[in-house]
N, C-alpha and C. Protein backbone atom coordinates (compact mmCIF):
# COMPACT_ATOMS: atom_id res chain seq x y z
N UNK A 1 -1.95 -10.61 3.83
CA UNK A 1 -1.67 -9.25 3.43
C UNK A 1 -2.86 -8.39 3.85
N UNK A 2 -2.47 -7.26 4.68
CA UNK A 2 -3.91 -6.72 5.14
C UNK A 2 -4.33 -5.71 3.98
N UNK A 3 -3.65 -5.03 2.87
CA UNK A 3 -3.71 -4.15 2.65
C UNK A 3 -3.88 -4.16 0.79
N UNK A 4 -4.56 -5.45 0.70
CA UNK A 4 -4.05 -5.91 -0.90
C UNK A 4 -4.70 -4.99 -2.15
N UNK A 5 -5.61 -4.31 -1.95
CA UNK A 5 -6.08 -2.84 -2.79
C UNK A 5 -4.75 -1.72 -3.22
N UNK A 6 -3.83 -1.72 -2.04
CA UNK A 6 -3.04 -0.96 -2.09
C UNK A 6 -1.74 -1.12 -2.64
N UNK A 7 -1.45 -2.50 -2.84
CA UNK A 7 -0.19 -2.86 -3.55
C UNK A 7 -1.06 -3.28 -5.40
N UNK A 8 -2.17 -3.55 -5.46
CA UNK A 8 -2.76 -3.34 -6.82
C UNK A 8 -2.80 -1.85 -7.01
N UNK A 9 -3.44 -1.12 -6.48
CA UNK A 9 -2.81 0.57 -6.97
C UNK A 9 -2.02 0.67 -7.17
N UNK A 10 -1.02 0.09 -6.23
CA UNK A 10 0.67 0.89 -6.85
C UNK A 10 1.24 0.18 -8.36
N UNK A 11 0.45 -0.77 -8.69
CA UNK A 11 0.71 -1.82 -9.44
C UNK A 11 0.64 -1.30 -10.82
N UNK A 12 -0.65 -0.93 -10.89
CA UNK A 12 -1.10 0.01 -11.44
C UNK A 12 -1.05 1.22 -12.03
N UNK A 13 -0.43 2.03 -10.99
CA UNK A 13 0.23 3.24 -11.60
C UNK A 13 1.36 2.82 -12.62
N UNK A 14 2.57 2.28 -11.62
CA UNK A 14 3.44 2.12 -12.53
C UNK A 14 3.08 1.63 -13.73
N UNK A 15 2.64 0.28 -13.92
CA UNK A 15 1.74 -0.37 -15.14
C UNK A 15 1.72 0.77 -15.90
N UNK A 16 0.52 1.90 -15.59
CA UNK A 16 0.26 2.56 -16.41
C UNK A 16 1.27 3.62 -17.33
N UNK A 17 2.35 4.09 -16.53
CA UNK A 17 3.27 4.91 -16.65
C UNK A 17 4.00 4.01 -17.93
N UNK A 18 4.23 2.46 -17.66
CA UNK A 18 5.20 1.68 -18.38
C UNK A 18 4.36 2.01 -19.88
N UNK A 19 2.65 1.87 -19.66
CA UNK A 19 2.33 1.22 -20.86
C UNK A 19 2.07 2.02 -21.50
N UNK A 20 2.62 3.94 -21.30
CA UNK A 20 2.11 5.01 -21.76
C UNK A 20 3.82 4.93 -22.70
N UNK A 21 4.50 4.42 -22.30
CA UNK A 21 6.23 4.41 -22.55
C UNK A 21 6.39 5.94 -22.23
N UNK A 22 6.33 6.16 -21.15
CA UNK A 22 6.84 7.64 -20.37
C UNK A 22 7.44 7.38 -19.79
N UNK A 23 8.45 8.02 -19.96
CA UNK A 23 9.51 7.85 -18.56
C UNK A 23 9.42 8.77 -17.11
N UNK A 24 8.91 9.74 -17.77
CA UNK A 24 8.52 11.17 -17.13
C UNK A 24 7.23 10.86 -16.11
N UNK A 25 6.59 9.79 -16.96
CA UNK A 25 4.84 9.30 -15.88
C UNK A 25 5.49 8.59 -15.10
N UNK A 26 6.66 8.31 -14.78
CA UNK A 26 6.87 7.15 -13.61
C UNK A 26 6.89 8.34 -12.39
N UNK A 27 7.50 9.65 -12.87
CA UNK A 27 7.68 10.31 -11.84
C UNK A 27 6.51 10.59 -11.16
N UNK A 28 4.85 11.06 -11.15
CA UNK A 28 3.44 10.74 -10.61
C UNK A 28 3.10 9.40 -10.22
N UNK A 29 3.52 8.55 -11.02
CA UNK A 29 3.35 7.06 -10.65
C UNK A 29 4.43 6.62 -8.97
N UNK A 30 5.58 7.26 -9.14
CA UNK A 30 5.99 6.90 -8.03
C UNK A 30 6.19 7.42 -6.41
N UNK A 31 5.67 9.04 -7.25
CA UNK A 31 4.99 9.77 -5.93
C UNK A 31 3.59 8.79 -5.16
N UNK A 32 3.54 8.87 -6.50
CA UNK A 32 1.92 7.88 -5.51
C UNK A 32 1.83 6.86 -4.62
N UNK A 33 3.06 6.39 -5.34
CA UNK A 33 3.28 4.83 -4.99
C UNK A 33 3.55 5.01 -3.55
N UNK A 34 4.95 5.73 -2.96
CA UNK A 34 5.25 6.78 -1.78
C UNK A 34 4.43 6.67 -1.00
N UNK A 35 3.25 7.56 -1.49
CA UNK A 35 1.83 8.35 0.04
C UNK A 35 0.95 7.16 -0.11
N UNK A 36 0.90 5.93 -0.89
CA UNK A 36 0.10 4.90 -0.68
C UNK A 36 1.14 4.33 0.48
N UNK A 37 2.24 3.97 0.75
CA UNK A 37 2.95 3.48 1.31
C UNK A 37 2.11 4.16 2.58
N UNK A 38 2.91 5.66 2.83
CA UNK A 38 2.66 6.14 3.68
C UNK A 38 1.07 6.16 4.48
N UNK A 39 0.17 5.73 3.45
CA UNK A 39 -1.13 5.97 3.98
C UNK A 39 -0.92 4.28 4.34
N UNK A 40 -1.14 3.29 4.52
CA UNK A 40 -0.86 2.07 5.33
C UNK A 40 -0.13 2.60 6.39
N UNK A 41 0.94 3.25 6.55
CA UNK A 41 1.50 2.92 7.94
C UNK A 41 0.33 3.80 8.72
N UNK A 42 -0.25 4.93 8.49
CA UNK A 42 -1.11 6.18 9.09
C UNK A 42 -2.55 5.18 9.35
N UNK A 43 -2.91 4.88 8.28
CA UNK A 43 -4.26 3.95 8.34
C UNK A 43 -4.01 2.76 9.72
N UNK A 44 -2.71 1.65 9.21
CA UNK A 44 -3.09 0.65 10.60
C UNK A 44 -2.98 1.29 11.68
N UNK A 45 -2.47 2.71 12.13
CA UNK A 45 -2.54 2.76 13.21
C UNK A 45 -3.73 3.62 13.76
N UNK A 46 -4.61 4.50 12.84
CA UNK A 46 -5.74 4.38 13.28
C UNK A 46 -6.45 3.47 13.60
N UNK A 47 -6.65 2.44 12.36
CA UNK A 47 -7.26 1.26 12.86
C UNK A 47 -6.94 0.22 14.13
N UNK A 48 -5.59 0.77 14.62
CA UNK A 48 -5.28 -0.06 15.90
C UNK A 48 -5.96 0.50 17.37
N UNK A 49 -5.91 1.72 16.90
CA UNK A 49 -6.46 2.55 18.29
C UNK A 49 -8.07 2.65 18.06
N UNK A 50 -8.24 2.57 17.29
CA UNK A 50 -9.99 2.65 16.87
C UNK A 50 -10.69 1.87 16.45
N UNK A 51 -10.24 0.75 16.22
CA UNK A 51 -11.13 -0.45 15.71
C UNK A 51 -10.98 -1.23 16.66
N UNK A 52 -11.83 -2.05 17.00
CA UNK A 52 -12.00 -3.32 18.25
C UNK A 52 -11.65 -4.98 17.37
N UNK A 53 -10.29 -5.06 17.40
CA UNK A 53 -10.49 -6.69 16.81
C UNK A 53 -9.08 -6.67 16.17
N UNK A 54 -8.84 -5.07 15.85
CA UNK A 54 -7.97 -5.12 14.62
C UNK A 54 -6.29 -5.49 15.13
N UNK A 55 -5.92 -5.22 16.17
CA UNK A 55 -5.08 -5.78 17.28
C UNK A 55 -4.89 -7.17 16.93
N UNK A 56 -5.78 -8.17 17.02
CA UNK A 56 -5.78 -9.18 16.94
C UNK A 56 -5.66 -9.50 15.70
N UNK A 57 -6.71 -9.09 14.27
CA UNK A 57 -6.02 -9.11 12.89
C UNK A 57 -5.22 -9.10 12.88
N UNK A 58 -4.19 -8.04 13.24
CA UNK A 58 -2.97 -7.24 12.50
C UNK A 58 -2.05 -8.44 12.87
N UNK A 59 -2.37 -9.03 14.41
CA UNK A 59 -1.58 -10.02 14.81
C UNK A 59 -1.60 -11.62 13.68
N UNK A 60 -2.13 -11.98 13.52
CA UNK A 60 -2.62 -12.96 12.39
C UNK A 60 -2.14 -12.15 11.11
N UNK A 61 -2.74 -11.43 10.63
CA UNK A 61 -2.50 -11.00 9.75
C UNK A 61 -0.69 -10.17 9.64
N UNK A 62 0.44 -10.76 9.32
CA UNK A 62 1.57 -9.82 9.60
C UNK A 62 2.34 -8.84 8.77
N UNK A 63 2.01 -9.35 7.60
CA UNK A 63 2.06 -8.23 6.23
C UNK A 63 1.04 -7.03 5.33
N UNK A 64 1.67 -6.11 5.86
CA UNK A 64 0.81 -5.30 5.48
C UNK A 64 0.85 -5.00 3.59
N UNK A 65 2.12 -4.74 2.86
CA UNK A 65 1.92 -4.85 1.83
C UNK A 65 2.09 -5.85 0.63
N UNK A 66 3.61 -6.56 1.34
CA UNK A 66 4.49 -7.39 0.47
C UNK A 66 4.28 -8.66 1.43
N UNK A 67 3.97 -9.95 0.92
CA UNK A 67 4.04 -10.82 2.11
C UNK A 67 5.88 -11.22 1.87
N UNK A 68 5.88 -11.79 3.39
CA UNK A 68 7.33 -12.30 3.94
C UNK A 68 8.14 -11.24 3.36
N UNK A 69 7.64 -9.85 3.53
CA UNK A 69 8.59 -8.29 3.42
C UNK A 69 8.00 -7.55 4.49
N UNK A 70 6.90 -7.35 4.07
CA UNK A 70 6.65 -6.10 5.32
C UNK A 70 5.09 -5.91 4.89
């Protein structure tokens, strides 16, 4: 998983939303969850064009958030 900070954030939010018993906090919790998504796809591909190696990570490495998902 290249990206495992980022599926504990999202983890997190929600978590937090559940353990506030809001139903209403899921709605911030799942925006977030969203532009964390979105910031992995934006991030590996900086890091593909700008990092020296990461080509080869990403290759080894094939899950970016969920393993054997994506």
């Amino acid at each position: 998983m290249r990206h495992p900070a980022y599926i504990g954030m999202i983890l997190v939010e929600m978590g937090t939303s559940l353990m506030l018993g809001s139903w209403l906090a899921l709605i911030p919790g799942g925006v977030s969850a969203v532009l964390l998504v979105l910031r992995t796809g934006l991030e590996d591909r900086t890091l593909l064009t700008e990092l020296a190696g990461y080509k080869e990570f990403s290759g080894k490495t094939r899950y970016r958030l969920i393993p054997r998902v994506w």
